[in-house]
C-alpha atoms as a PDB file:
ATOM      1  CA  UNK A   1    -102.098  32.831-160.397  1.00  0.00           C
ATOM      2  CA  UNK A   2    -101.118  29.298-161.652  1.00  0.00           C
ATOM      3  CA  UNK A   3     -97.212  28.835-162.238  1.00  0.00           C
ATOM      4  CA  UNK A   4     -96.156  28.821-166.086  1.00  0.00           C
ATOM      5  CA  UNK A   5     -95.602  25.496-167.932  1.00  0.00           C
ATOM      6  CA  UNK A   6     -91.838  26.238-168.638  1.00  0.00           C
ATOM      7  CA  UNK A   7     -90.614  24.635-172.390  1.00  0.00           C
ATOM      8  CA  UNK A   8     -88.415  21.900-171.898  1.00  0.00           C
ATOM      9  CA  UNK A   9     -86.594  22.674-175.062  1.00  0.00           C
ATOM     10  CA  UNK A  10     -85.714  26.588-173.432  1.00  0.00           C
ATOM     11  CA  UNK A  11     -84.782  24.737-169.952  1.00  0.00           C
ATOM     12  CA  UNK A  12     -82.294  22.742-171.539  1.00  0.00           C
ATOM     13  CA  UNK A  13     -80.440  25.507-173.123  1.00  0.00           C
ATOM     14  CA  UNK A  14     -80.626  27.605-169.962  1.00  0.00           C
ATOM     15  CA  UNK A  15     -79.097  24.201-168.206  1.00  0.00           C
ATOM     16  CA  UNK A  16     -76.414  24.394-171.092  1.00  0.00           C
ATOM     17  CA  UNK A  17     -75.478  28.580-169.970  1.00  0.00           C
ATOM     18  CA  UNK A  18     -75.815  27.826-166.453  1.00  0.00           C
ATOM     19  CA  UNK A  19     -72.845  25.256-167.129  1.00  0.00           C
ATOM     20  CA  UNK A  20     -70.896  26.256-170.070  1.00  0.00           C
ATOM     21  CA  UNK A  21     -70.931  29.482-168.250  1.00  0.00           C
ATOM     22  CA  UNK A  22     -71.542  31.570-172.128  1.00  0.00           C
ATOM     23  CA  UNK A  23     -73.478  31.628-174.749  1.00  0.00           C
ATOM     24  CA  UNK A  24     -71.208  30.737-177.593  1.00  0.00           C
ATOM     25  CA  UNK A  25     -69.858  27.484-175.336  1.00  0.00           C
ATOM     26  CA  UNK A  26     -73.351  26.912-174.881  1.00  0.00           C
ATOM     27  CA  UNK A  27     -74.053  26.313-178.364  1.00  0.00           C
ATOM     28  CA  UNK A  28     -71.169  24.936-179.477  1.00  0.00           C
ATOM     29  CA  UNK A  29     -72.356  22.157-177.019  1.00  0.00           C
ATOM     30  CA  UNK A  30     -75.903  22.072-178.464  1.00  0.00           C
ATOM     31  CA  UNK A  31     -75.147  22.684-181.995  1.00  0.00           C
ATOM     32  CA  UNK A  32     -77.106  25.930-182.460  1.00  0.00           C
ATOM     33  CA  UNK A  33     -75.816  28.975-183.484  1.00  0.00           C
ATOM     34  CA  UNK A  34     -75.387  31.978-180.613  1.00  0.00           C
ATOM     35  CA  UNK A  35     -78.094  34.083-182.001  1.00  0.00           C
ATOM     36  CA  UNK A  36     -80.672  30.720-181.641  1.00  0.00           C
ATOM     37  CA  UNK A  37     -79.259  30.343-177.716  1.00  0.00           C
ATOM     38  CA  UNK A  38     -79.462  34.191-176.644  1.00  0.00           C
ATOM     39  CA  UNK A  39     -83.150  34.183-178.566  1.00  0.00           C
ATOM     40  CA  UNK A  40     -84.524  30.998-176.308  1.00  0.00           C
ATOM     41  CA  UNK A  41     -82.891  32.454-173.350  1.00  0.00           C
ATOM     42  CA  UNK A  42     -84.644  35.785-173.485  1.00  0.00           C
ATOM     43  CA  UNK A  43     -87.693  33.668-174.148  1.00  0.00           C
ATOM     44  CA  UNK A  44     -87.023  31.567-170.852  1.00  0.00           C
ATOM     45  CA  UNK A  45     -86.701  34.952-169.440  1.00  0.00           C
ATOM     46  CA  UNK A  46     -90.108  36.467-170.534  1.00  0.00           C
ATOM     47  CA  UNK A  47     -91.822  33.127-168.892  1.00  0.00           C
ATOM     48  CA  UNK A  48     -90.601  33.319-165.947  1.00  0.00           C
ATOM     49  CA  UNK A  49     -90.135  36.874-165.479  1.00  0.00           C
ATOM     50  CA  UNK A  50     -86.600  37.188-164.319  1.00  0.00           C
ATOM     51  CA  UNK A  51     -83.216  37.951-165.390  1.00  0.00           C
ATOM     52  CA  UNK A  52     -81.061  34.847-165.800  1.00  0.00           C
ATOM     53  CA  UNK A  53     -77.703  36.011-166.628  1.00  0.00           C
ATOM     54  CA  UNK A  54     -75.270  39.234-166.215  1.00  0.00           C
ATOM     55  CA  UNK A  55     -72.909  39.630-169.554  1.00  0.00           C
ATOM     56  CA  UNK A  56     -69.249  39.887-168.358  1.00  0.00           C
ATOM     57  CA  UNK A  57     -66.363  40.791-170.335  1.00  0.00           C
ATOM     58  CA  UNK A  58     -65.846  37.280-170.963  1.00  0.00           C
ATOM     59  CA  UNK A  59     -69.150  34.762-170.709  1.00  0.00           C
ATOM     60  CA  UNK A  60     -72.252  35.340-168.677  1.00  0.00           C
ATOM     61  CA  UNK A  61     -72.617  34.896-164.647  1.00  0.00           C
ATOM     62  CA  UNK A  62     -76.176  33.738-163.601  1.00  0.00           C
ATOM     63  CA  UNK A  63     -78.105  35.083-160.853  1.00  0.00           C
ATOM     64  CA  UNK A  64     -79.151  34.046-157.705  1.00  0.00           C
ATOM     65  CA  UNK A  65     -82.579  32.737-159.328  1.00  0.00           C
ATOM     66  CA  UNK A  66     -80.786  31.168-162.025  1.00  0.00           C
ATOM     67  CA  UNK A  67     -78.945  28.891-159.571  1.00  0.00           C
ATOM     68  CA  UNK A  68     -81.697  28.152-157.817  1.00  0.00           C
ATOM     69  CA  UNK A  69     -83.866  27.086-161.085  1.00  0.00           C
ATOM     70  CA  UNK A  70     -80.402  25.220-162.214  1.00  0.00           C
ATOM     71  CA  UNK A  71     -80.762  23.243-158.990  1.00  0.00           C
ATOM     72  CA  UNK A  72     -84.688  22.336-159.409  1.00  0.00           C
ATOM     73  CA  UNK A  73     -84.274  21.211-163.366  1.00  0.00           C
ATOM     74  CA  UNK A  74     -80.558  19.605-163.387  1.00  0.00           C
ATOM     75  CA  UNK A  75     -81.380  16.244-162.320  1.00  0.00           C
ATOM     76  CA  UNK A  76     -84.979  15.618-164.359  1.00  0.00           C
ATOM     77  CA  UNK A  77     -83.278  16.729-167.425  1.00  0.00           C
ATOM     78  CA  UNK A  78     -80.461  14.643-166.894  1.00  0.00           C
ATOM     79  CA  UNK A  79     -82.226  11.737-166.701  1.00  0.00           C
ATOM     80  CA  UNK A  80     -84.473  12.485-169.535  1.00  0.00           C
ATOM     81  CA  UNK A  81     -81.504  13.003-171.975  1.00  0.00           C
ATOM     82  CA  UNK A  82     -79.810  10.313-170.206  1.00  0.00           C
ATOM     83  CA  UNK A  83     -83.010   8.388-171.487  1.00  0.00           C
ATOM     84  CA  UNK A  84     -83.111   9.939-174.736  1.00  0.00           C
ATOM     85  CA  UNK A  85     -79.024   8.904-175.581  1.00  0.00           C
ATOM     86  CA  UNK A  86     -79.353   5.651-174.301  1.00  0.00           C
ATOM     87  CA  UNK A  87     -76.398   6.542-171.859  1.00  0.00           C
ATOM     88  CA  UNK A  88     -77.698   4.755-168.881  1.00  0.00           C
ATOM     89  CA  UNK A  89     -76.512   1.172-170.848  1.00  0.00           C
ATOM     90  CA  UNK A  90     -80.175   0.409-171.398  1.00  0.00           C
ATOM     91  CA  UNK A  91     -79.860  -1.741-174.388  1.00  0.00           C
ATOM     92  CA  UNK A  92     -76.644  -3.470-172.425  1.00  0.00           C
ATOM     93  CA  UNK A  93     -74.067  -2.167-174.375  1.00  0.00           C
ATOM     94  CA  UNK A  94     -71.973  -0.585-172.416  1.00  0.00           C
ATOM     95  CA  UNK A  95     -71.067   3.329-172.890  1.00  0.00           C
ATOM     96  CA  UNK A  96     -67.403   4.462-172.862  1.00  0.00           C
ATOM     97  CA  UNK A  97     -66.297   6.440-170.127  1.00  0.00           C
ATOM     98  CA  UNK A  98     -64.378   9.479-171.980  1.00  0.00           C
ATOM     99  CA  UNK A  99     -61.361  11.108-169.458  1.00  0.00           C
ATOM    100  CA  UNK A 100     -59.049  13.304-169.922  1.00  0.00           C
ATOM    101  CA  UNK A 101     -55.551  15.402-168.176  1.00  0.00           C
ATOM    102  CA  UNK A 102     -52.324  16.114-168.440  1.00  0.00           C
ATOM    103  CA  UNK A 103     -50.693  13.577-170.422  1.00  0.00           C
ATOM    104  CA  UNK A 104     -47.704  12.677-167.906  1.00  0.00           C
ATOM    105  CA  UNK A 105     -50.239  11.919-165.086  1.00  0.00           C
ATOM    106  CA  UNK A 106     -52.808   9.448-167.670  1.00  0.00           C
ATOM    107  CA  UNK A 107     -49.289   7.551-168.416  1.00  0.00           C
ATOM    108  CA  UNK A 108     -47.907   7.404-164.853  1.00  0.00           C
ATOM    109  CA  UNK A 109     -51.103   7.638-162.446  1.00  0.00           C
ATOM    110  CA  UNK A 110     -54.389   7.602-163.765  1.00  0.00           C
ATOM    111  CA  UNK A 111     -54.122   4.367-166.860  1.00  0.00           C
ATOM    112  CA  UNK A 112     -52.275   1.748-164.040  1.00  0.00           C
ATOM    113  CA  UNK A 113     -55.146   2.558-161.581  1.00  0.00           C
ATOM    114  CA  UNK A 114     -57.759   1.896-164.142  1.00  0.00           C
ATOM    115  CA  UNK A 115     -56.212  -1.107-165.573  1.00  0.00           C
ATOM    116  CA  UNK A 116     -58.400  -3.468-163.660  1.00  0.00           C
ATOM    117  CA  UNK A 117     -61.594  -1.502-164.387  1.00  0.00           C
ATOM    118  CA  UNK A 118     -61.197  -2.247-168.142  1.00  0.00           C
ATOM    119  CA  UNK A 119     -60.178  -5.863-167.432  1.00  0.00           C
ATOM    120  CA  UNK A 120     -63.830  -5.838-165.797  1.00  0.00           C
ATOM    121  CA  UNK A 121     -65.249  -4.773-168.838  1.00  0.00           C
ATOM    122  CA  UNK A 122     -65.213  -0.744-168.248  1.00  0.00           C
ATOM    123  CA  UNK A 123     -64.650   0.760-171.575  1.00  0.00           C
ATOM    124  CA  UNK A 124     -62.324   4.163-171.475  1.00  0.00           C
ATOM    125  CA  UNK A 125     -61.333   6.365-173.875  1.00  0.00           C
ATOM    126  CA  UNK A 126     -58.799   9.075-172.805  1.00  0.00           C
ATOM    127  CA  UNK A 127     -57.267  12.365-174.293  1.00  0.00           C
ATOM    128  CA  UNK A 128     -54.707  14.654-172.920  1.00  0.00           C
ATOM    129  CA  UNK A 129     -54.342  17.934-172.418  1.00  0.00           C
ATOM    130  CA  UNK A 130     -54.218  21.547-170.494  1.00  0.00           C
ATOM    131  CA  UNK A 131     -56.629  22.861-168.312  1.00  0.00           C
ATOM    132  CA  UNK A 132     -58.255  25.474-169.831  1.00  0.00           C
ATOM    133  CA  UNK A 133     -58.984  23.350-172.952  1.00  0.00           C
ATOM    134  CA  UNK A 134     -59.711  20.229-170.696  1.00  0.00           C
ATOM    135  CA  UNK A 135     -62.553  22.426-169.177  1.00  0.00           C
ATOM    136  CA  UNK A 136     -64.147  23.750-172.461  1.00  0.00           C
ATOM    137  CA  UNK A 137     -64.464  20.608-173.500  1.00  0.00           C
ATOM    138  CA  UNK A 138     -65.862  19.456-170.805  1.00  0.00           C
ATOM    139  CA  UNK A 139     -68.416  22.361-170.962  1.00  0.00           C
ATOM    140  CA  UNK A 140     -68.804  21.393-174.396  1.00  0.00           C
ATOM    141  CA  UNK A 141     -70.018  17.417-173.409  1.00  0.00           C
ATOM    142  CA  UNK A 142     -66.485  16.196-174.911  1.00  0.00           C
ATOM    143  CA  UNK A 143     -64.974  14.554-172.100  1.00  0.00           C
ATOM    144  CA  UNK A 144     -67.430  12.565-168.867  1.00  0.00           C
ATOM    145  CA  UNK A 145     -64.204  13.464-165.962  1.00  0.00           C
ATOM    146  CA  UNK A 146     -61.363  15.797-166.542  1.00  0.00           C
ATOM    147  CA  UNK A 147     -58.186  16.144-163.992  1.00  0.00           C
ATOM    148  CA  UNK A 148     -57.345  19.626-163.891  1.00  0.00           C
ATOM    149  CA  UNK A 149     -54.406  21.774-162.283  1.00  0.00           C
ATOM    150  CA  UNK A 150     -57.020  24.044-160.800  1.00  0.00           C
ATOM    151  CA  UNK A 151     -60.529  24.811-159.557  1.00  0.00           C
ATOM    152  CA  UNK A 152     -62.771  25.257-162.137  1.00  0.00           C
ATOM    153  CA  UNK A 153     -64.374  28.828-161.464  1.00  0.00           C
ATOM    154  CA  UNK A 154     -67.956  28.833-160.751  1.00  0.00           C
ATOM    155  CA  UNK A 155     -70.858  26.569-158.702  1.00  0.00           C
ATOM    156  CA  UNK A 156     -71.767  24.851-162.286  1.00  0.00           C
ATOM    157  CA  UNK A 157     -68.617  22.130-162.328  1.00  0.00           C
ATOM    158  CA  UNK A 158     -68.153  19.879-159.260  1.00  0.00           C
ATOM    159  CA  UNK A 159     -64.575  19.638-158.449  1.00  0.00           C
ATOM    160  CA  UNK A 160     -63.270  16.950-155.782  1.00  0.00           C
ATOM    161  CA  UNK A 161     -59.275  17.786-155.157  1.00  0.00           C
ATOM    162  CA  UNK A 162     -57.476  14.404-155.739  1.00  0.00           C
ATOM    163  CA  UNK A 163     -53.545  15.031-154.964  1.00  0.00           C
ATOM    164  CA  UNK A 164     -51.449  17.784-154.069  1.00  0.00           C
ATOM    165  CA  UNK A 165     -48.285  17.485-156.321  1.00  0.00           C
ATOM    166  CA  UNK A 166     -44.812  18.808-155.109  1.00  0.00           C
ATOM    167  CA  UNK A 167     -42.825  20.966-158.036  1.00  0.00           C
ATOM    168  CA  UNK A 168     -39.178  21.046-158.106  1.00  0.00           C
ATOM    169  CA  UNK A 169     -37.062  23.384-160.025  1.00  0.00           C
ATOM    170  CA  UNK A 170     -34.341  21.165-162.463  1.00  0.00           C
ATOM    171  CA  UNK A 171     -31.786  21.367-164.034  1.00  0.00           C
ATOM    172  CA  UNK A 172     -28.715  19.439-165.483  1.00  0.00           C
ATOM    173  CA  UNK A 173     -25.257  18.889-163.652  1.00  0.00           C
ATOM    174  CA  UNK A 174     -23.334  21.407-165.846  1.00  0.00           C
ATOM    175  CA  UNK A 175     -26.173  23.755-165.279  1.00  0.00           C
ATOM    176  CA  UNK A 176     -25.658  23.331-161.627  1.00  0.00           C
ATOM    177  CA  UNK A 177     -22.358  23.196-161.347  1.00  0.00           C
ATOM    178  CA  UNK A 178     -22.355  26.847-163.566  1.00  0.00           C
ATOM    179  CA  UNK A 179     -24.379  28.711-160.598  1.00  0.00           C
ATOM    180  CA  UNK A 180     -22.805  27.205-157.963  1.00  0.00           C
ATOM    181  CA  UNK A 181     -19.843  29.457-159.657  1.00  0.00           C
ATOM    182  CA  UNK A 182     -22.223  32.632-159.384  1.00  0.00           C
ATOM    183  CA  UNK A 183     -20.521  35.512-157.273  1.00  0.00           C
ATOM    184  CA  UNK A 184     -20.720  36.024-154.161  1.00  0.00           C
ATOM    185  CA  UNK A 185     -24.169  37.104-152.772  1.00  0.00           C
ATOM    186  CA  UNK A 186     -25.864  37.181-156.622  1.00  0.00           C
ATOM    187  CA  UNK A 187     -29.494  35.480-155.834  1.00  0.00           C
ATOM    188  CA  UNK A 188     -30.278  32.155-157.681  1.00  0.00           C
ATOM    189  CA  UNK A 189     -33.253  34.090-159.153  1.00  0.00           C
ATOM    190  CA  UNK A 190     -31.076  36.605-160.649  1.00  0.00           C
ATOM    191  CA  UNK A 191     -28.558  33.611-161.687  1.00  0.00           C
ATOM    192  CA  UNK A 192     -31.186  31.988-163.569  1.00  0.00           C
ATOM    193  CA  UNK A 193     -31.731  34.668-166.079  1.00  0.00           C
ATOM    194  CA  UNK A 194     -28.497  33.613-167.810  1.00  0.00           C
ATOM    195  CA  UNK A 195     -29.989  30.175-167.723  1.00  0.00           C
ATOM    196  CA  UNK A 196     -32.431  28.914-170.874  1.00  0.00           C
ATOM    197  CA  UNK A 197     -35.862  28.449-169.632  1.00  0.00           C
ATOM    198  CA  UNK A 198     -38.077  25.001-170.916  1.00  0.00           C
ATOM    199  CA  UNK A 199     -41.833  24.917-170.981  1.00  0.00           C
ATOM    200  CA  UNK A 200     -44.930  23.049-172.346  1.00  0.00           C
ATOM    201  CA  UNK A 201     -46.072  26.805-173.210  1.00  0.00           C
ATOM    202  CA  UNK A 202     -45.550  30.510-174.068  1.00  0.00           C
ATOM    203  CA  UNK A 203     -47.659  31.659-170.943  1.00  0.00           C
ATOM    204  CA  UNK A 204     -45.539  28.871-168.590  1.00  0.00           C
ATOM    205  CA  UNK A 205     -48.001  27.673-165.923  1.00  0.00           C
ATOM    206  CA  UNK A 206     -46.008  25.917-164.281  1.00  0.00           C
ATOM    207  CA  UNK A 207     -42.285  27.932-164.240  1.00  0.00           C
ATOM    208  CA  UNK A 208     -44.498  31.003-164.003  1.00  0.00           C
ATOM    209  CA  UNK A 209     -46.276  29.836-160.519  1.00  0.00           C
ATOM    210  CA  UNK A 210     -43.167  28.449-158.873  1.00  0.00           C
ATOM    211  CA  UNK A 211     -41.041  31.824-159.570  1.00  0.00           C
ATOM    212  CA  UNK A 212     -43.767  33.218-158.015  1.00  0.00           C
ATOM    213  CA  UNK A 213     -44.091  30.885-155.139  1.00  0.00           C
ATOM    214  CA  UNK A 214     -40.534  31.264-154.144  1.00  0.00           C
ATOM    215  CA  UNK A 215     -38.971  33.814-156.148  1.00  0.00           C
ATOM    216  CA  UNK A 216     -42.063  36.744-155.919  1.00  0.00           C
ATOM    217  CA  UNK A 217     -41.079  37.219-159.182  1.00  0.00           C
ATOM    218  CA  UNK A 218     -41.634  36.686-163.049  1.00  0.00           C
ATOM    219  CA  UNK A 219     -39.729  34.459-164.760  1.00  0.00           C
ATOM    220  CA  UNK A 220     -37.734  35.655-167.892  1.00  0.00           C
ATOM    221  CA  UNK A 221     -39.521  34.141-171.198  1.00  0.00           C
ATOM    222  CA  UNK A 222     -39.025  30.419-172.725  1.00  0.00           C
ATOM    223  CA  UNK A 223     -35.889  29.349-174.891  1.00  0.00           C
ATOM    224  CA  UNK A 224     -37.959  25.862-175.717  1.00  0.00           C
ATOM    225  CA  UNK A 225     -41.518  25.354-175.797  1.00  0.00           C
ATOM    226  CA  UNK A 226     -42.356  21.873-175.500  1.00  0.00           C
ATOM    227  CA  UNK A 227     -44.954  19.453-176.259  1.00  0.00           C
ATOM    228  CA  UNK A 228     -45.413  17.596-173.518  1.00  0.00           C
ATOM    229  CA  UNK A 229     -43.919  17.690-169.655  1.00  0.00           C
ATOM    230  CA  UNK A 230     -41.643  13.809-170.572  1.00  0.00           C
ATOM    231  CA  UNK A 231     -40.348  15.805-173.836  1.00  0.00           C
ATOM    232  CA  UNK A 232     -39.378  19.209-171.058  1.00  0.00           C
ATOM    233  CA  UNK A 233     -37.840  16.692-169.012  1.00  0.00           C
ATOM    234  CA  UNK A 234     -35.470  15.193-171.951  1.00  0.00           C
ATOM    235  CA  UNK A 235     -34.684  18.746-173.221  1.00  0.00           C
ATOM    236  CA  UNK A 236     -33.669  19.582-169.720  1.00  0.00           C
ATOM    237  CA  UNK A 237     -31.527  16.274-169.041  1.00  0.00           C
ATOM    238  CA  UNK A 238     -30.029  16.655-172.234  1.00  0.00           C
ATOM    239  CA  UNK A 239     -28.813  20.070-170.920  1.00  0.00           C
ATOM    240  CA  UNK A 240     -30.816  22.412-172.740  1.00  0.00           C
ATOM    241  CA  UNK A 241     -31.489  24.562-169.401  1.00  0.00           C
ATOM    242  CA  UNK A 242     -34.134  24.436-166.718  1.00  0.00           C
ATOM    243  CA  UNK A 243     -37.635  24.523-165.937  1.00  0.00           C
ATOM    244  CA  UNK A 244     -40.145  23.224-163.046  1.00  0.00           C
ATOM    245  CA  UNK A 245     -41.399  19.745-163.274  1.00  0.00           C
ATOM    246  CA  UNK A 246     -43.648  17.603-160.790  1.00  0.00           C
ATOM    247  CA  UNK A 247     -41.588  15.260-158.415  1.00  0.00           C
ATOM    248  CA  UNK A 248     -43.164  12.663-159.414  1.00  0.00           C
ATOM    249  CA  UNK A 249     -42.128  12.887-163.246  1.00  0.00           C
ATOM    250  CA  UNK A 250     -38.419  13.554-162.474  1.00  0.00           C
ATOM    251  CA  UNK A 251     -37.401  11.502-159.389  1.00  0.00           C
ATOM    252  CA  UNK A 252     -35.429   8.721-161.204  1.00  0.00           C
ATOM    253  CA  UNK A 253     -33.371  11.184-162.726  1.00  0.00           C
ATOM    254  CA  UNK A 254     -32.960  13.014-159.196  1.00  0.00           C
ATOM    255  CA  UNK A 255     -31.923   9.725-157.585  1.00  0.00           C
ATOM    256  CA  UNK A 256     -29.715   8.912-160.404  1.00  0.00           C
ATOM    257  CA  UNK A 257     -28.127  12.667-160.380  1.00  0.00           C
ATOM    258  CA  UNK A 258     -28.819  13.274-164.189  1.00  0.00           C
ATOM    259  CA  UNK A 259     -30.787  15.715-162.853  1.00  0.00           C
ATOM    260  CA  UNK A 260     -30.108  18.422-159.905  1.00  0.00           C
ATOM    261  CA  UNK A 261     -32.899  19.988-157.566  1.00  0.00           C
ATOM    262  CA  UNK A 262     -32.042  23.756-156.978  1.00  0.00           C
ATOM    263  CA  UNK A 263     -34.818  24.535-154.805  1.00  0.00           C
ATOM    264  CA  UNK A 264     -33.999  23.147-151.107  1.00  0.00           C
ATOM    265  CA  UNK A 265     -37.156  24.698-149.638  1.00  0.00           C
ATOM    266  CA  UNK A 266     -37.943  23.011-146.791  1.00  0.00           C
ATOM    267  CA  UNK A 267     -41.790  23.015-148.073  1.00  0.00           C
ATOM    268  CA  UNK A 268     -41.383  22.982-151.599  1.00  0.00           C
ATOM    269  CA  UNK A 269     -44.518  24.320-153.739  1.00  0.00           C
ATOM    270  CA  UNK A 270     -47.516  22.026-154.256  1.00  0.00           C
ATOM    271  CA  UNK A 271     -50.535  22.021-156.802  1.00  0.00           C
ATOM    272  CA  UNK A 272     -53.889  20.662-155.748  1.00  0.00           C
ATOM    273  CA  UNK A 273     -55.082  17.975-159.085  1.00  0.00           C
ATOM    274  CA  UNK A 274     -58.875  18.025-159.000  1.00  0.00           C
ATOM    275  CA  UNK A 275     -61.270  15.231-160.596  1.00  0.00           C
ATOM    276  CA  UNK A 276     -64.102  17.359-162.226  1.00  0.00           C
ATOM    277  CA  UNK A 277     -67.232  15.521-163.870  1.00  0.00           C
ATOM    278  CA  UNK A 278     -69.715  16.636-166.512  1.00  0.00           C
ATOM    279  CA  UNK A 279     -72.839  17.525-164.764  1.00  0.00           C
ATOM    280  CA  UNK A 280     -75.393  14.217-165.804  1.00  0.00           C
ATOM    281  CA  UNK A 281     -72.596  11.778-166.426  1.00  0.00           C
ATOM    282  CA  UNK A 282     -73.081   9.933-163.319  1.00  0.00           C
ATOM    283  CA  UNK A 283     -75.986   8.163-164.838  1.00  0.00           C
ATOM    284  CA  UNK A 284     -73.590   6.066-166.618  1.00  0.00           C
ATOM    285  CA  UNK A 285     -72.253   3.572-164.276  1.00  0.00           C
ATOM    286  CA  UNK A 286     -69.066   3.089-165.339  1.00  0.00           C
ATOM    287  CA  UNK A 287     -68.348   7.320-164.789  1.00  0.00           C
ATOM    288  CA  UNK A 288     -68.896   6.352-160.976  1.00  0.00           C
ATOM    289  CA  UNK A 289     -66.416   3.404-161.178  1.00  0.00           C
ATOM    290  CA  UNK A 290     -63.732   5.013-162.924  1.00  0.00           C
ATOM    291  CA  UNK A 291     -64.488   8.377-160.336  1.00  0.00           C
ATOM    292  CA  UNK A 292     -63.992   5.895-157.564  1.00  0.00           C
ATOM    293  CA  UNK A 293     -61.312   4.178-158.725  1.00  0.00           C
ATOM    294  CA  UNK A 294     -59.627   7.580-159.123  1.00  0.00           C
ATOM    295  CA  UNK A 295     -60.382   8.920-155.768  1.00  0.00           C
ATOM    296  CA  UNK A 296     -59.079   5.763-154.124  1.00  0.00           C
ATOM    297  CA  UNK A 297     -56.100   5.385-156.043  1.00  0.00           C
ATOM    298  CA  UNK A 298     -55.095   9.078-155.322  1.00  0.00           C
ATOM    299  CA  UNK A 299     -54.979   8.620-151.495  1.00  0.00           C
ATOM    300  CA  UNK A 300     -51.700   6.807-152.024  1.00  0.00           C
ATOM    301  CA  UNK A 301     -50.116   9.585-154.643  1.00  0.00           C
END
């Protein structure tokens, strides 16, 4: 029996499942509608004669053969688009690396490492952002690298951790000085509820995972949503309550005691930062430089 000649047309929408990880992401990334991507895949399906994905509640999960044909087709089909685009700089101009992450590390980490890159010639264009949105868009072929607060779920995303960050709990000297007043053997947990919450959203990521770090609790909801972590950190200097803010981001103020730490653990909470690529980005040169550039740099965070 002589093995099928599979279409590459249906392979590269399988490719774009197998990573997007559903079928509406999937198109959104290829420009087809969802009907078009579900009708190639159950075409894919009927040539090789095997389920490819399980429907969740929420996006698709391949199988074990899907993996396994993901693995066999990724890299030929990367380099044929890569051929197709013209991303491998083969006309010698030279194709923008697109990154993307939380805004407070591009400004304070990630643009002073790559400064020398783009003196070289590397050009970068960068967005910021939160992870879940970082990762769709990702999915979606927006962005070549993404730094994310988390592990993307799933085999089709690479992740390579690049710092742990240490999270302190803030707030301003007034602030501190008012639960220092609490009564006598009232928890700083149950202290804090008279105190105004600040976040850069209604779900708090951040607030949310050290309450339950050191707390085991949930946190009462936000007073002040803000846009970005810097903007948090002025609301909560200015005395407008507290929140939970990377070390990094707030250590001036710590030093200069416009801001108080009311933690004190003696191993304060961490969050890994992972690099994440786009699956065929690497055949663009300068995705590898600015990778490695990032990598190196973070050994000294």
């Amino acid at each position: 029996m002589s093995t099928p000649v599979l279409d590459l047309n249906l392979l590269r929408t399988f490719l774009a499942v197998h990573r997007a990880g559903s079928f509406t992401a999937a198109a959104r990334a290829l420009g087809l509608s969802q009907p078009s991507v579900t009708t190639q895949i159950r075409a894919l399906e009927a040539q090789v004669d095997r389920t490819l994905f399980t429907r969740l509640p929420r996006g698709v999960e391949p199988t074990p053969y899907a993996h396994e044909l993901a693995e066999r087709v990724r890299g030929p089909l990367d380099a044929l688009d890569a051929l197709r685009t013209d991303e491998c700089d083969l006309d010698g101009v030279a194709t923008p690396v697109h990154l993307a992450g939380p805004a407070e590390m591009l400004c304070s980490r990630v643009l002073p490492a790559l400064a020398p890159l783009v003196a070289e010639g590397v050009q970068l264009r960068t967005a910021e952002g939160l992870t879940d949105e970082l990762l769709e868009s990702l999915r979606e072929g927006t962005h070549d690298l993404v730094i994310t607060t988390r592990r993307p779920r799933g085999r089709a995303l690479a992740a390579t951790p690049l710092s742990d960050e240490e999270y302190v709990l803030v707030v301003a000297p007034e602030w501190a000085r008012r639960l220092e007043g609490r009564e006598d053997g009232e928890s700083l947990c149950r202290a804090l509820r008279e105190v105004p919450l600040v976040s850069i959203a209604e779900d708090m990521p951040i607030v949310r995972r050290y309450w339950r770090s050191v707390f085991g609790a949930q946190p009462p909801g936000a007073a002040l949503i803000a846009p970005t972590l810097h903007a948090v950190l002025a609301a909560v200097r200015a005395g407008a309550g507290a929140s939970v803010l990377p070390r990094s981001l707030c250590r001036e103020d710590l030093e200069a005691g416009s801001l108080v730490d009311l933690g004190g653990e003696d191993v304060p909470p961490l969050n890994t930062l992972f690099l994440v690529q786009r699956p065929g980005a690497e055949c663009n040169p300068a995705v590898v430089r600015v990778r490695e550039a990032l990598e190196g740099a973070a050994r000294s965070w």
